[in-house]
N, C-alpha and C. Protein backbone atom coordinates (compact mmCIF):
# COMPACT_ATOMS: atom_id res chain seq x y z
N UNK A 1 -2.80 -3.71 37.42
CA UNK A 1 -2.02 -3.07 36.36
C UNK A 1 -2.24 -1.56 36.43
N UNK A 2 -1.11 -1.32 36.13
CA UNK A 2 -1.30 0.47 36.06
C UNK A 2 -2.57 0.81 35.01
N UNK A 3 -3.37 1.96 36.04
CA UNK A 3 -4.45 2.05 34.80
C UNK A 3 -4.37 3.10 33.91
N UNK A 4 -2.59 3.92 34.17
CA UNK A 4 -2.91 4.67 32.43
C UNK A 4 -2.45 3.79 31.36
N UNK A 5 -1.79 2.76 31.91
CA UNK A 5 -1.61 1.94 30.51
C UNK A 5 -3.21 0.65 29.96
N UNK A 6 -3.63 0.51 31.39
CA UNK A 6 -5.35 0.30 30.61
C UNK A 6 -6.14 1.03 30.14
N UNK A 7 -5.90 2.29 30.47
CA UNK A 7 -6.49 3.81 29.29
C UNK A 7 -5.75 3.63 28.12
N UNK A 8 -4.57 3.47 28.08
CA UNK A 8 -3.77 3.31 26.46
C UNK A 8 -4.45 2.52 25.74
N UNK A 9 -4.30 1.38 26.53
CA UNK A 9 -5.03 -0.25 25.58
C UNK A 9 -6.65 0.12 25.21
N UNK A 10 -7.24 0.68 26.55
CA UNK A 10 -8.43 0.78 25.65
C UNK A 10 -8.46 1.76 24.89
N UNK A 11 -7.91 2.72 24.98
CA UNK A 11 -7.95 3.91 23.84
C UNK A 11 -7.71 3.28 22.35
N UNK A 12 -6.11 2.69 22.25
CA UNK A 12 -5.99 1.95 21.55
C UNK A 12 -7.05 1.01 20.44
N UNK A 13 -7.94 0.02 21.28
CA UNK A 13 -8.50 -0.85 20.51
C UNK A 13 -9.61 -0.04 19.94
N UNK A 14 -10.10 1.06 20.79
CA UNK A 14 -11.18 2.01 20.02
C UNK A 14 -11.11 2.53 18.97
N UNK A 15 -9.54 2.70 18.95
CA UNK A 15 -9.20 3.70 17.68
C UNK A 15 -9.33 2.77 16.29
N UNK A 16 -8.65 1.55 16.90
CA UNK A 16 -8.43 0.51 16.44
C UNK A 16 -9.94 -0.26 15.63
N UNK A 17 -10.81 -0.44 16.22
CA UNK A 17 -12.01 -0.62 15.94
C UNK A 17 -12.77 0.21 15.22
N UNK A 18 -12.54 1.28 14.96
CA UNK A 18 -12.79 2.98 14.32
C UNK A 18 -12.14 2.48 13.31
N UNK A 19 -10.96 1.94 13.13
CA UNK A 19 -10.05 1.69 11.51
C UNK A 19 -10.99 0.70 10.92
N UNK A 20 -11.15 -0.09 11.45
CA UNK A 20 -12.01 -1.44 10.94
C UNK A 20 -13.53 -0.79 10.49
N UNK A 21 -13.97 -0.18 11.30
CA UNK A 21 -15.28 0.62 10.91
C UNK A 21 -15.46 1.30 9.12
N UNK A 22 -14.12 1.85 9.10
CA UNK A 22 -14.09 2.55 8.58
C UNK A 22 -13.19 2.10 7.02
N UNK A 23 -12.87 0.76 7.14
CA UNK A 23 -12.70 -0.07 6.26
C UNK A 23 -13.69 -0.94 5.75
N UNK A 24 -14.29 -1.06 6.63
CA UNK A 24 -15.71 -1.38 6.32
C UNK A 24 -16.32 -0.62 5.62
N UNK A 25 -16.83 0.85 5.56
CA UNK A 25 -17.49 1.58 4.60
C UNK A 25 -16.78 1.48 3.31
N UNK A 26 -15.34 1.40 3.65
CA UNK A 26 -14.89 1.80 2.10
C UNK A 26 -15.20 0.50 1.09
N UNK A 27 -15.58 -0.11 1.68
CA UNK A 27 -16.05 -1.84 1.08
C UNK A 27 -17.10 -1.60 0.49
N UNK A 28 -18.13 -0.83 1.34
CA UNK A 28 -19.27 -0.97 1.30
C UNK A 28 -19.71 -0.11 -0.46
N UNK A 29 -19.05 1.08 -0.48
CA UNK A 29 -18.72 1.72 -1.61
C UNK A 29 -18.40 0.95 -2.95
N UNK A 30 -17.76 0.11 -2.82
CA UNK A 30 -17.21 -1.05 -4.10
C UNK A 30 -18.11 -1.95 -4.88
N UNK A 31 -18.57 -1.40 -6.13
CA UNK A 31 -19.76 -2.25 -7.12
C UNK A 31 -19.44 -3.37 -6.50
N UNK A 32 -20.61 -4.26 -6.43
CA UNK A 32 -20.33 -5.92 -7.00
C UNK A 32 -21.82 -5.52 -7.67
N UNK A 33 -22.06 -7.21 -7.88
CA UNK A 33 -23.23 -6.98 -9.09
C UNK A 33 -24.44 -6.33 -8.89
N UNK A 34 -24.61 -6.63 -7.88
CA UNK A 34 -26.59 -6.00 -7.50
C UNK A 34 -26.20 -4.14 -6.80
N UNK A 35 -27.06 -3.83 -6.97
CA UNK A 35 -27.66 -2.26 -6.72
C UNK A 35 -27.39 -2.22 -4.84
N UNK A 36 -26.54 -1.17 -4.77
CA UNK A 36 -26.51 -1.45 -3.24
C UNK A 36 -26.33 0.42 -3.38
N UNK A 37 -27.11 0.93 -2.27
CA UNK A 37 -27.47 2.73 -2.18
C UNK A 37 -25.78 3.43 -2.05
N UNK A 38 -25.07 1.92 -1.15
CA UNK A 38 -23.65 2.79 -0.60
C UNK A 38 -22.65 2.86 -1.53
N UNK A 39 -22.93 2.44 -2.71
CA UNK A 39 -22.37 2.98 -4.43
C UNK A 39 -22.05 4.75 -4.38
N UNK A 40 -23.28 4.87 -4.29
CA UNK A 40 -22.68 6.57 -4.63
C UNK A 40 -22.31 7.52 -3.36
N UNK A 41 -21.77 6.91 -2.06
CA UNK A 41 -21.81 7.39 -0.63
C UNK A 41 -20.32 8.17 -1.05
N UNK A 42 -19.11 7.97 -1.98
CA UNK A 42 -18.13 8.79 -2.10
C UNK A 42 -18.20 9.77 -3.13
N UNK A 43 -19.62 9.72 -3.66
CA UNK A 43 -19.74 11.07 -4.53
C UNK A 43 -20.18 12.04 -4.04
N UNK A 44 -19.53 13.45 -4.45
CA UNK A 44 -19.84 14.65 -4.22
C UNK A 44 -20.26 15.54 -5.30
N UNK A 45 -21.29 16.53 -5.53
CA UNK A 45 -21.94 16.96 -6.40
C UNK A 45 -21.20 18.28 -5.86
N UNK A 46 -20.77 19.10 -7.57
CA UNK A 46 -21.02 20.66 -7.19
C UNK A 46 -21.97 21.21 -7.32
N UNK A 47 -22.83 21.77 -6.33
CA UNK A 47 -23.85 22.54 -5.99
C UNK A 47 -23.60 24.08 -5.30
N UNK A 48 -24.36 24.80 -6.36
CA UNK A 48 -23.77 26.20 -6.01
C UNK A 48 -22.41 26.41 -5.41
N UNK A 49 -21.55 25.93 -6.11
CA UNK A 49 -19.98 26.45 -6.20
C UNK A 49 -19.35 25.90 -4.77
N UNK A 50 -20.36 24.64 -4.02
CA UNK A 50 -19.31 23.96 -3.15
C UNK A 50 -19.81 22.66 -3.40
N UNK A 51 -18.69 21.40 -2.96
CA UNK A 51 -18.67 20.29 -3.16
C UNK A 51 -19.65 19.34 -1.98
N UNK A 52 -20.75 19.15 -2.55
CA UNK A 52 -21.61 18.74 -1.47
C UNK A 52 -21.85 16.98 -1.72
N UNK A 53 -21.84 16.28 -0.57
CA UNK A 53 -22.15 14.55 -0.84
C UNK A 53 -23.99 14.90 -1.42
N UNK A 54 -23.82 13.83 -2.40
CA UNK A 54 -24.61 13.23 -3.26
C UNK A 54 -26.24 13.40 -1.76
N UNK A 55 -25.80 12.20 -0.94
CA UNK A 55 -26.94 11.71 -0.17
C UNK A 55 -27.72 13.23 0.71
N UNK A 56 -26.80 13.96 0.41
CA UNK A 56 -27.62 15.21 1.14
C UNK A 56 -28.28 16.10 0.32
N UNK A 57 -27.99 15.83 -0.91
CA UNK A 57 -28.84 16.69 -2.08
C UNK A 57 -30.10 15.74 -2.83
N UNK A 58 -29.75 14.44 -2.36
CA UNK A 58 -31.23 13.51 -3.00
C UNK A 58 -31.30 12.32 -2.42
N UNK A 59 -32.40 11.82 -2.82
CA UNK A 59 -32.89 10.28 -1.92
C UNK A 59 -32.70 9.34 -2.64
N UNK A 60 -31.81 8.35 -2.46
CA UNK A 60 -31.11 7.26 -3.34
C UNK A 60 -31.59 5.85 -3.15
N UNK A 61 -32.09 5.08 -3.70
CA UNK A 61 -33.27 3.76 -3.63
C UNK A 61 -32.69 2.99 -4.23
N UNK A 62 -33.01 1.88 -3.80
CA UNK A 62 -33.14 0.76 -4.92
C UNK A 62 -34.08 -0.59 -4.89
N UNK A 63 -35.12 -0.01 -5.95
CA UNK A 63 -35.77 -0.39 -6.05
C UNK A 63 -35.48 -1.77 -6.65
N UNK A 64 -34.99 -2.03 -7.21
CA UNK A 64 -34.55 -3.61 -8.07
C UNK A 64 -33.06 -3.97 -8.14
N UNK A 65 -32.91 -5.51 -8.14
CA UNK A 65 -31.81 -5.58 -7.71
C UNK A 65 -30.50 -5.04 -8.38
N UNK A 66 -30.71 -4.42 -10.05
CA UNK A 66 -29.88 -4.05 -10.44
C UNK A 66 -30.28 -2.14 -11.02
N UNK A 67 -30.51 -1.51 -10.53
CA UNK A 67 -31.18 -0.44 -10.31
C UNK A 67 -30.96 0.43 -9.55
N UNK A 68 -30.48 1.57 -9.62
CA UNK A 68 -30.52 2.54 -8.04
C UNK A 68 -31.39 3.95 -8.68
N UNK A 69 -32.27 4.51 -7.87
CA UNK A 69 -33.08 5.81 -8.67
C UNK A 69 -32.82 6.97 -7.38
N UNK A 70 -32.55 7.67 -8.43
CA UNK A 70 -31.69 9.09 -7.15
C UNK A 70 -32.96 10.13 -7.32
N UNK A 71 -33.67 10.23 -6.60
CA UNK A 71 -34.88 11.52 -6.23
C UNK A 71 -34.31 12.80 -5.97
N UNK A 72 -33.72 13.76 -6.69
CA UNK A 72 -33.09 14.87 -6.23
C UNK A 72 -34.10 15.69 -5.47
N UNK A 73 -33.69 16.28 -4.12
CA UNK A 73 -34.98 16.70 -3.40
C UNK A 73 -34.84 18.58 -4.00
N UNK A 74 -34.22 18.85 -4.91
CA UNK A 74 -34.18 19.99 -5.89
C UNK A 74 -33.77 19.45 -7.19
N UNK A 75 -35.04 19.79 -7.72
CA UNK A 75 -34.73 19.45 -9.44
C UNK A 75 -33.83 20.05 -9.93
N UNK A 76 -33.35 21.25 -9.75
CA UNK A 76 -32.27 21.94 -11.13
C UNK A 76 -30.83 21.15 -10.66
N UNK A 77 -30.92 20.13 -9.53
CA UNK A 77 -29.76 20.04 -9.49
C UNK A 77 -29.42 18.56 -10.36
N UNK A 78 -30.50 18.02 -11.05
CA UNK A 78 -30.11 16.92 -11.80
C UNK A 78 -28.94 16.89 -12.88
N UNK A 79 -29.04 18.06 -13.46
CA UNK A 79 -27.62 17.82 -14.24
C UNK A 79 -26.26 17.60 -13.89
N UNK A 80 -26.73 18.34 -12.28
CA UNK A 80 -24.95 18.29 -11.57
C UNK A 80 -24.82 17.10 -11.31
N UNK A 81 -25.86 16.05 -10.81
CA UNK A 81 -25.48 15.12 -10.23
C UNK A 81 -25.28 14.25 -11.15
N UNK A 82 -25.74 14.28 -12.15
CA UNK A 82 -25.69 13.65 -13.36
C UNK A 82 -23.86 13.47 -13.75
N UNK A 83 -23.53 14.76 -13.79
CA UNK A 83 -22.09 15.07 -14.19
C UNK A 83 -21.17 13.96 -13.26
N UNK A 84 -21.77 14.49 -12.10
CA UNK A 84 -20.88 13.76 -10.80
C UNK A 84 -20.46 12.13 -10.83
N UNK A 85 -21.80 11.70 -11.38
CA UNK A 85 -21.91 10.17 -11.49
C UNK A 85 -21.20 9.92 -12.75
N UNK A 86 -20.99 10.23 -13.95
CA UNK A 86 -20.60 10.37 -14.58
C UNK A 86 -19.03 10.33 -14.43
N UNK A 87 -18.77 11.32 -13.79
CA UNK A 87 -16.80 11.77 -13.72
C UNK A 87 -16.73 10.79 -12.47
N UNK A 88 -17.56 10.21 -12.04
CA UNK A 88 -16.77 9.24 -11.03
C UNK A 88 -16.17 7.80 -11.42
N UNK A 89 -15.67 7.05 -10.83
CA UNK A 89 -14.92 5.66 -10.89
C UNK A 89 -15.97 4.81 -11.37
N UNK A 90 -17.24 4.38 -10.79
CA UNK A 90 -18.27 3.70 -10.62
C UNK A 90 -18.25 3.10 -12.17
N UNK A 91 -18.03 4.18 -13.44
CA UNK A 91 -18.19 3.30 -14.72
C UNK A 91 -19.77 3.35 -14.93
N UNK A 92 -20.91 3.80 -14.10
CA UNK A 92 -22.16 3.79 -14.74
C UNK A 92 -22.33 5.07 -15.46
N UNK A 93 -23.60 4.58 -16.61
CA UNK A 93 -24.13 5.97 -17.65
C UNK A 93 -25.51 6.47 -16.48
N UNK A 94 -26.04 7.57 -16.38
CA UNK A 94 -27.23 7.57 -15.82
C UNK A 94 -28.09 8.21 -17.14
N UNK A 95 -29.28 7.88 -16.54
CA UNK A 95 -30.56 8.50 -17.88
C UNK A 95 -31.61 9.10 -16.43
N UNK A 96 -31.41 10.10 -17.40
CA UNK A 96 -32.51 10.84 -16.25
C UNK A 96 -34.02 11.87 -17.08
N UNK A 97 -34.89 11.84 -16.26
CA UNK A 97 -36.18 12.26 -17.36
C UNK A 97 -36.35 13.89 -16.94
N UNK A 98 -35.82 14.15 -16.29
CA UNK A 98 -36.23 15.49 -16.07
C UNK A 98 -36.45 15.62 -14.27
N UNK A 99 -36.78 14.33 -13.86
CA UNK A 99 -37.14 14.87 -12.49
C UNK A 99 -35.99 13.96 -11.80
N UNK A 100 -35.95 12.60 -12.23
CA UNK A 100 -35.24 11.60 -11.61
C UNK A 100 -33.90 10.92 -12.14
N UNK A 101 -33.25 10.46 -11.84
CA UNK A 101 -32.39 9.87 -12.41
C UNK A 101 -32.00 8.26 -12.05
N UNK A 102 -31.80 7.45 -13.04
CA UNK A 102 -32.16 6.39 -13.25
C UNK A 102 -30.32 5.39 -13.49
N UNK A 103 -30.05 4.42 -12.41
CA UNK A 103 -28.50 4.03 -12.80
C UNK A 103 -28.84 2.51 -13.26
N UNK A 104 -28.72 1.99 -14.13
CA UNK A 104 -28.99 0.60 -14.43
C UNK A 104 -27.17 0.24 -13.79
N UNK A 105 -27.32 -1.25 -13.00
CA UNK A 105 -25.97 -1.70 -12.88
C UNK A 105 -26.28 -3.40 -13.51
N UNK A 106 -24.60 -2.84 -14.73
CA UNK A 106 -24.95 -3.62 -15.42
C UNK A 106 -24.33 -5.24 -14.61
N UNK A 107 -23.69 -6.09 -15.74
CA UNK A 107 -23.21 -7.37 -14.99
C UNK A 107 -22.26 -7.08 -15.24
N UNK A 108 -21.28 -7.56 -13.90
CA UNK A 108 -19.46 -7.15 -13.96
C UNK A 108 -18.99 -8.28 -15.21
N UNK A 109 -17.81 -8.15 -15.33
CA UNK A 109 -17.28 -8.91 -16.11
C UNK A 109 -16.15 -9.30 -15.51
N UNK A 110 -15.57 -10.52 -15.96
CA UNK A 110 -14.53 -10.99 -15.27
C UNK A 110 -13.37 -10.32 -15.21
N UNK A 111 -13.02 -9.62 -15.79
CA UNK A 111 -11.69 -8.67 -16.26
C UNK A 111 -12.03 -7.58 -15.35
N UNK A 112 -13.43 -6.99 -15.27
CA UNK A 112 -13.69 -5.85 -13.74
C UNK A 112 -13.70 -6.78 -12.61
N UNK A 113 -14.18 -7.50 -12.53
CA UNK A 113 -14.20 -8.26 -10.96
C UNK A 113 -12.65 -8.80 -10.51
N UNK A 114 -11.61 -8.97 -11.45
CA UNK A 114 -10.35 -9.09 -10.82
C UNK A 114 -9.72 -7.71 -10.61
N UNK A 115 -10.37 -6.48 -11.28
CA UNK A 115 -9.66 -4.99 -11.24
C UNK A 115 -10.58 -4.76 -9.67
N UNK A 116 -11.28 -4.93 -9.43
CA UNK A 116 -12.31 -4.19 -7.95
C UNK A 116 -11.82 -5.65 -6.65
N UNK A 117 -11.33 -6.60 -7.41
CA UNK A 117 -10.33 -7.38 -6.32
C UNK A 117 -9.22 -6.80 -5.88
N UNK A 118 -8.64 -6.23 -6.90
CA UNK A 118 -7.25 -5.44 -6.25
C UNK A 118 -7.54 -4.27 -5.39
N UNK A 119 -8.33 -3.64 -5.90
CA UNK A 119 -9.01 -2.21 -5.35
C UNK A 119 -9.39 -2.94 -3.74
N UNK A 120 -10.27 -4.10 -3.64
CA UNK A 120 -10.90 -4.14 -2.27
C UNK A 120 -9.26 -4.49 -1.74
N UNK A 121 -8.43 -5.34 -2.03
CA UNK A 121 -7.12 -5.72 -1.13
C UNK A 121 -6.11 -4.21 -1.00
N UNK A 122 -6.17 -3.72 -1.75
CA UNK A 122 -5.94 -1.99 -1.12
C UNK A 122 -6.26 -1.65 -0.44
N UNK A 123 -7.57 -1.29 0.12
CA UNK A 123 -8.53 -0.81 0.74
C UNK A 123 -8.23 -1.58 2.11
N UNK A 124 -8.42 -3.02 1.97
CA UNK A 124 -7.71 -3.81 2.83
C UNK A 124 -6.72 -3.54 3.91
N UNK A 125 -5.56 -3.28 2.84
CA UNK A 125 -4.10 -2.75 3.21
C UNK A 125 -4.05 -1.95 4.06
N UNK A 126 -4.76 -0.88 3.49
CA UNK A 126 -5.00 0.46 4.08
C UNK A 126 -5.37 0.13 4.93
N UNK A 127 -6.41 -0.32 5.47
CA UNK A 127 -7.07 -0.76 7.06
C UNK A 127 -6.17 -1.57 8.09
N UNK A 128 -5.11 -2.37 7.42
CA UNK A 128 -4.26 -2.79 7.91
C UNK A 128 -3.14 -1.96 9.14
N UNK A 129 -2.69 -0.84 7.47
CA UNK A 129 -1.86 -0.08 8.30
C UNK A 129 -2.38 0.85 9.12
N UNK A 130 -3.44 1.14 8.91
CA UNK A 130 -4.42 2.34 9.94
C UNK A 130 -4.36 1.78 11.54
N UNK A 131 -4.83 0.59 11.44
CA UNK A 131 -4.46 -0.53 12.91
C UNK A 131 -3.26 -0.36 13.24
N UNK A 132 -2.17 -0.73 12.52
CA UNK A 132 -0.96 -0.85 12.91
C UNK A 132 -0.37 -0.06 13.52
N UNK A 133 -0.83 1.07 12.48
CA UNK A 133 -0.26 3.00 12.91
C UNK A 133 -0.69 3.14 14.41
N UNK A 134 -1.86 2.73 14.78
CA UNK A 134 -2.32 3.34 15.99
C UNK A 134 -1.36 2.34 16.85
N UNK A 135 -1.56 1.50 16.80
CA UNK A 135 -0.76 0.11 17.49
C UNK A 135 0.86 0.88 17.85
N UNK A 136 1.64 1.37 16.74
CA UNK A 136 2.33 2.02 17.13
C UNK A 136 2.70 3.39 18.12
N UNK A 137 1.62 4.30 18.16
CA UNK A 137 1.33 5.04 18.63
C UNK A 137 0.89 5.06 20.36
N UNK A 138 0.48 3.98 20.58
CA UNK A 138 -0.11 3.62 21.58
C UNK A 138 1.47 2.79 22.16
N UNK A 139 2.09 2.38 21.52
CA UNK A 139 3.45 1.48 22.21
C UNK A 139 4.45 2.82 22.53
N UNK A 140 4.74 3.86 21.25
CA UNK A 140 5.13 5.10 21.65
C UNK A 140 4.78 5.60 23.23
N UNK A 141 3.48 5.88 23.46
CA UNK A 141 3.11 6.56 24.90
C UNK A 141 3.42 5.53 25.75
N UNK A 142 2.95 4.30 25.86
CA UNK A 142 3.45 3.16 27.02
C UNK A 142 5.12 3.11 27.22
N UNK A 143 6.00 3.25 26.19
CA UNK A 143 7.59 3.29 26.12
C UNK A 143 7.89 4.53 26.82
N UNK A 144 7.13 5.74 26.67
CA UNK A 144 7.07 7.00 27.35
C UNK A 144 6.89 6.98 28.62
N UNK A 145 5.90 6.42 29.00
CA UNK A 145 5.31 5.89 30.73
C UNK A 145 6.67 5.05 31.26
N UNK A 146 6.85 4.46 30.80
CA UNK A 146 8.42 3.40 31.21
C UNK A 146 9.79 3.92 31.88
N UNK A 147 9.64 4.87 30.39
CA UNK A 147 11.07 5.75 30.63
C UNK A 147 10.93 7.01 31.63
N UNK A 148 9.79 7.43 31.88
CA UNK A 148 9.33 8.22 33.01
C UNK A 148 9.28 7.45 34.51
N UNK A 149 9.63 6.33 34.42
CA UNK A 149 9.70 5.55 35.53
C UNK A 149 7.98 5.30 35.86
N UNK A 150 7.51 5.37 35.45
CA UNK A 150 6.09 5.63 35.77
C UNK A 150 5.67 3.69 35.90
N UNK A 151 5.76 2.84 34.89
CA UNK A 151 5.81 1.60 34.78
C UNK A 151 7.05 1.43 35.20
N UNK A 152 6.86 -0.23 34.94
CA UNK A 152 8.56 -1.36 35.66
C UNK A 152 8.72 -1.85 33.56
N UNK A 153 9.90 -2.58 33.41
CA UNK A 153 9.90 -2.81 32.33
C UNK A 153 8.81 -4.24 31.77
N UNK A 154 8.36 -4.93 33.41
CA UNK A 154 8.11 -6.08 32.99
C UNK A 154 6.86 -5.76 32.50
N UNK A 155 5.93 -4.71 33.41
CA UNK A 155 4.45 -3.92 32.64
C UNK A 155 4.59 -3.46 31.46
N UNK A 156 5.97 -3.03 30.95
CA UNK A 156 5.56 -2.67 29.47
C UNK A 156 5.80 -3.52 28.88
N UNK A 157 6.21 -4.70 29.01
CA UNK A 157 6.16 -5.70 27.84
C UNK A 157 4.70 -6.75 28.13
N UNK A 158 4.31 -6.91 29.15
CA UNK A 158 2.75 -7.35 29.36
C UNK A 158 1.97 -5.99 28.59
N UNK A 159 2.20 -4.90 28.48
CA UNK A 159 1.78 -3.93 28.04
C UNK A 159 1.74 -4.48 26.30
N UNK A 160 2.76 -4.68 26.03
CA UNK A 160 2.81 -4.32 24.14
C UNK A 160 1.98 -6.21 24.17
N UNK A 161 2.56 -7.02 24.74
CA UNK A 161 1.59 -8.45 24.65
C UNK A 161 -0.14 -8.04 24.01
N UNK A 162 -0.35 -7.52 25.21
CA UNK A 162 -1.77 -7.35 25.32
C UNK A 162 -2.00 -6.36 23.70
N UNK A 163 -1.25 -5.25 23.80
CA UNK A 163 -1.85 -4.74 22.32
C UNK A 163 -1.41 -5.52 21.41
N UNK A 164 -0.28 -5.84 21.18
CA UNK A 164 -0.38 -7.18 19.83
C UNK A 164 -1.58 -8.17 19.94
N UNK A 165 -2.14 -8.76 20.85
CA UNK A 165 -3.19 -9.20 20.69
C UNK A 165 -4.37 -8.99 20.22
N UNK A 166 -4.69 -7.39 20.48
CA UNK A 166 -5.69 -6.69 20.02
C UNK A 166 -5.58 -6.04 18.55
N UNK A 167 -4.56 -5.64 18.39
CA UNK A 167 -3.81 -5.46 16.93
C UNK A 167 -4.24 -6.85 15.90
N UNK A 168 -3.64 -7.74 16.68
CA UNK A 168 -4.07 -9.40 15.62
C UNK A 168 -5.74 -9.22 15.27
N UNK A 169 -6.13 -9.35 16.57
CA UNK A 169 -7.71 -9.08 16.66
C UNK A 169 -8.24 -8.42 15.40
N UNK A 170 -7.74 -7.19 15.24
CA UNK A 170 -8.06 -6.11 14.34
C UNK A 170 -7.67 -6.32 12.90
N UNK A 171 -6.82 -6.90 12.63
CA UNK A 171 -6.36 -6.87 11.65
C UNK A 171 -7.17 -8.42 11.19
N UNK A 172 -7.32 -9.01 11.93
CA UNK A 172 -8.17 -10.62 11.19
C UNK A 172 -9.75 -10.26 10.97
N UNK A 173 -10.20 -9.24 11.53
CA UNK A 173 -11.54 -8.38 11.27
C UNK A 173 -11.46 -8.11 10.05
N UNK A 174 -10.84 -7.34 9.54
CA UNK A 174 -10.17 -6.36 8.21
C UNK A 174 -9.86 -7.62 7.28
N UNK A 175 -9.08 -8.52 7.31
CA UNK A 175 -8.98 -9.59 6.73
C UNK A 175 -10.76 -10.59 6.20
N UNK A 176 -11.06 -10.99 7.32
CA UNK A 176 -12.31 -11.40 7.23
C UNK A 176 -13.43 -10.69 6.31
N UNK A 177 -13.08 -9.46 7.09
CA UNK A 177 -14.27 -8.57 5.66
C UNK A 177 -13.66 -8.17 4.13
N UNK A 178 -12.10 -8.03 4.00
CA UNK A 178 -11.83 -8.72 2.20
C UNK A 178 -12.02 -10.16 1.97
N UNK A 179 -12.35 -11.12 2.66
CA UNK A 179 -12.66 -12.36 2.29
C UNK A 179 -13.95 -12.51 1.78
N UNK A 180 -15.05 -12.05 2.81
CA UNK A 180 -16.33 -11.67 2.52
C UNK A 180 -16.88 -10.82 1.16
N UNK A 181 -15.94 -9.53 0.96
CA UNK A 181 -16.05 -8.68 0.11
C UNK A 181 -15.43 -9.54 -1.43
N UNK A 182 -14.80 -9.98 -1.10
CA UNK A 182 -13.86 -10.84 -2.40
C UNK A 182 -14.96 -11.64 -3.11
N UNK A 183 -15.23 -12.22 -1.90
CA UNK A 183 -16.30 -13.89 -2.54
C UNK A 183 -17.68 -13.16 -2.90
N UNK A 184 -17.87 -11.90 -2.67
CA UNK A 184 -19.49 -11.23 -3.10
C UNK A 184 -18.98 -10.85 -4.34
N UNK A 185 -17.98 -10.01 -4.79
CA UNK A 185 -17.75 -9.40 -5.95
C UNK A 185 -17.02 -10.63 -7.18
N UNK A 186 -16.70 -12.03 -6.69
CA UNK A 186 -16.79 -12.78 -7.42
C UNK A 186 -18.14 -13.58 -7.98
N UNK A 187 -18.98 -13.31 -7.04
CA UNK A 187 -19.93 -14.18 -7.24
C UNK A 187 -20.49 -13.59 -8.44
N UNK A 188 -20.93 -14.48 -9.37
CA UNK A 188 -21.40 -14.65 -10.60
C UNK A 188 -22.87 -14.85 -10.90
C-alpha cells in the first residue's frame, strides 16, 4: 500500500486516540460521590492578575474518601482559591483555617446524578465528534492523494475502509468510558 496513505491512517488514529485521551480527562473532572484530586484539575485561580490552574499554586490530597485538602504552597493565596472553588460548577462550600483549605464532598442526590449524566453524555458527544472531525480530515488528504493521481481509486476506498474501522474503534472507546463513567456516578 502506498505509504503516504499509511502515514495518513496512522496519523489519523493518533490524533484519534489523543481525542479519546482527552475525553477521558474531561470525565475524570466530573463529581461522582467519593473525593477524587481530578475535581479541581479545570479550576483556575487569579493569582497576581493572571489566571493560573489550581494544581500549580497548591498540593491537592485526599485524604478520606469524601474529603479533598488543598495545601496552598503560598498562604496569601487562600482566599483566591477559595473564591475560585467557590465560582466554579463543582457546587462545593470550602472552609479553610488560615493555612489550608478543607472540601467536604457531600452525597449526590438523585436529581444531581441524572444532571452530571447529561453533562458526562456531552462530554461524550464531544469526543465523538472530535474522532469524527479528524476521520474527516484525514479522508479530505487521502481524496487529495487520489485526485493528484498519486493513488488508484480502488486504494482510496481500502483507504477510507481501514479508517472507518479505526474511527468505530475510537468511538466504542469513548462510548465504553460514558458507560463506565455513568454506572460510577450512579452508584449509590
Amino acid at each position: 500500500m502506498n505509504e503516504m496513505v499509511e502515514e495518513f491512517l496512522n496519523d489519523g488514529s493518533e490524533r484519534m486516540g489523543k481525542a479519546v485521551a482527552a475525553c477521558q480527562n474531561e470525565f475524570n473532572t466530573i463529581r461522582t460521590g467519593r473525593a477524587s484530586t481530578a475535581l479541581l484539575d479545570r479550576i483556575t485561580v487569579a493569582y497576581y492578575g493572571a489566571r493560573t490552574p489550581l494544581r500549580q499554586l497548591a498540593n491537592v490530597s485526599a485524604p478520606e474518601a469524601r474529603l479533598l485538602v488543598i495545601t496552598p504552597y503560598d498562604k496569601t493565596a487562600v482566599k483566591e482559591i477559595e473564591h475560585a472553588i467557590m465560582e466554579s460548577e463543582l457546587g462545593l462550600n470550602p472552609s479553610n483555617d488560615g493555612n489550608i483549605i478543607r472540601l467536604a464532598i457531600p452525597e449526590l442526590t438523585e436529581e444531581r446524578r441524572r444532571e452530571l449524566v447529561k453533562v458526562v453524555r456531552g462530554l461524550a458527544e464531544n469526543g465523538r465528534v472530535a474522532v469524527r472531525n479528524v476521520r474527516r480530515d484525514v479522508v479530505h488528504e487521502i481524496k487529495k492523494l487520489q485526485k493528484d493521481g498519486e493513488i488508484s481509486e480502488d486504494e482510496l476506498h481500502w483507504a477510507e475502509d481501514e479508517l472507518q474501522k479505526v474511527t468505530d474503534a475510537h468511538v466504542k472507546q469513548v462510548d465504553e468510558l460514558l458507560n463506565h463513567k455513568e454506572a460510577e456516578i450512579l452508584e449509590v
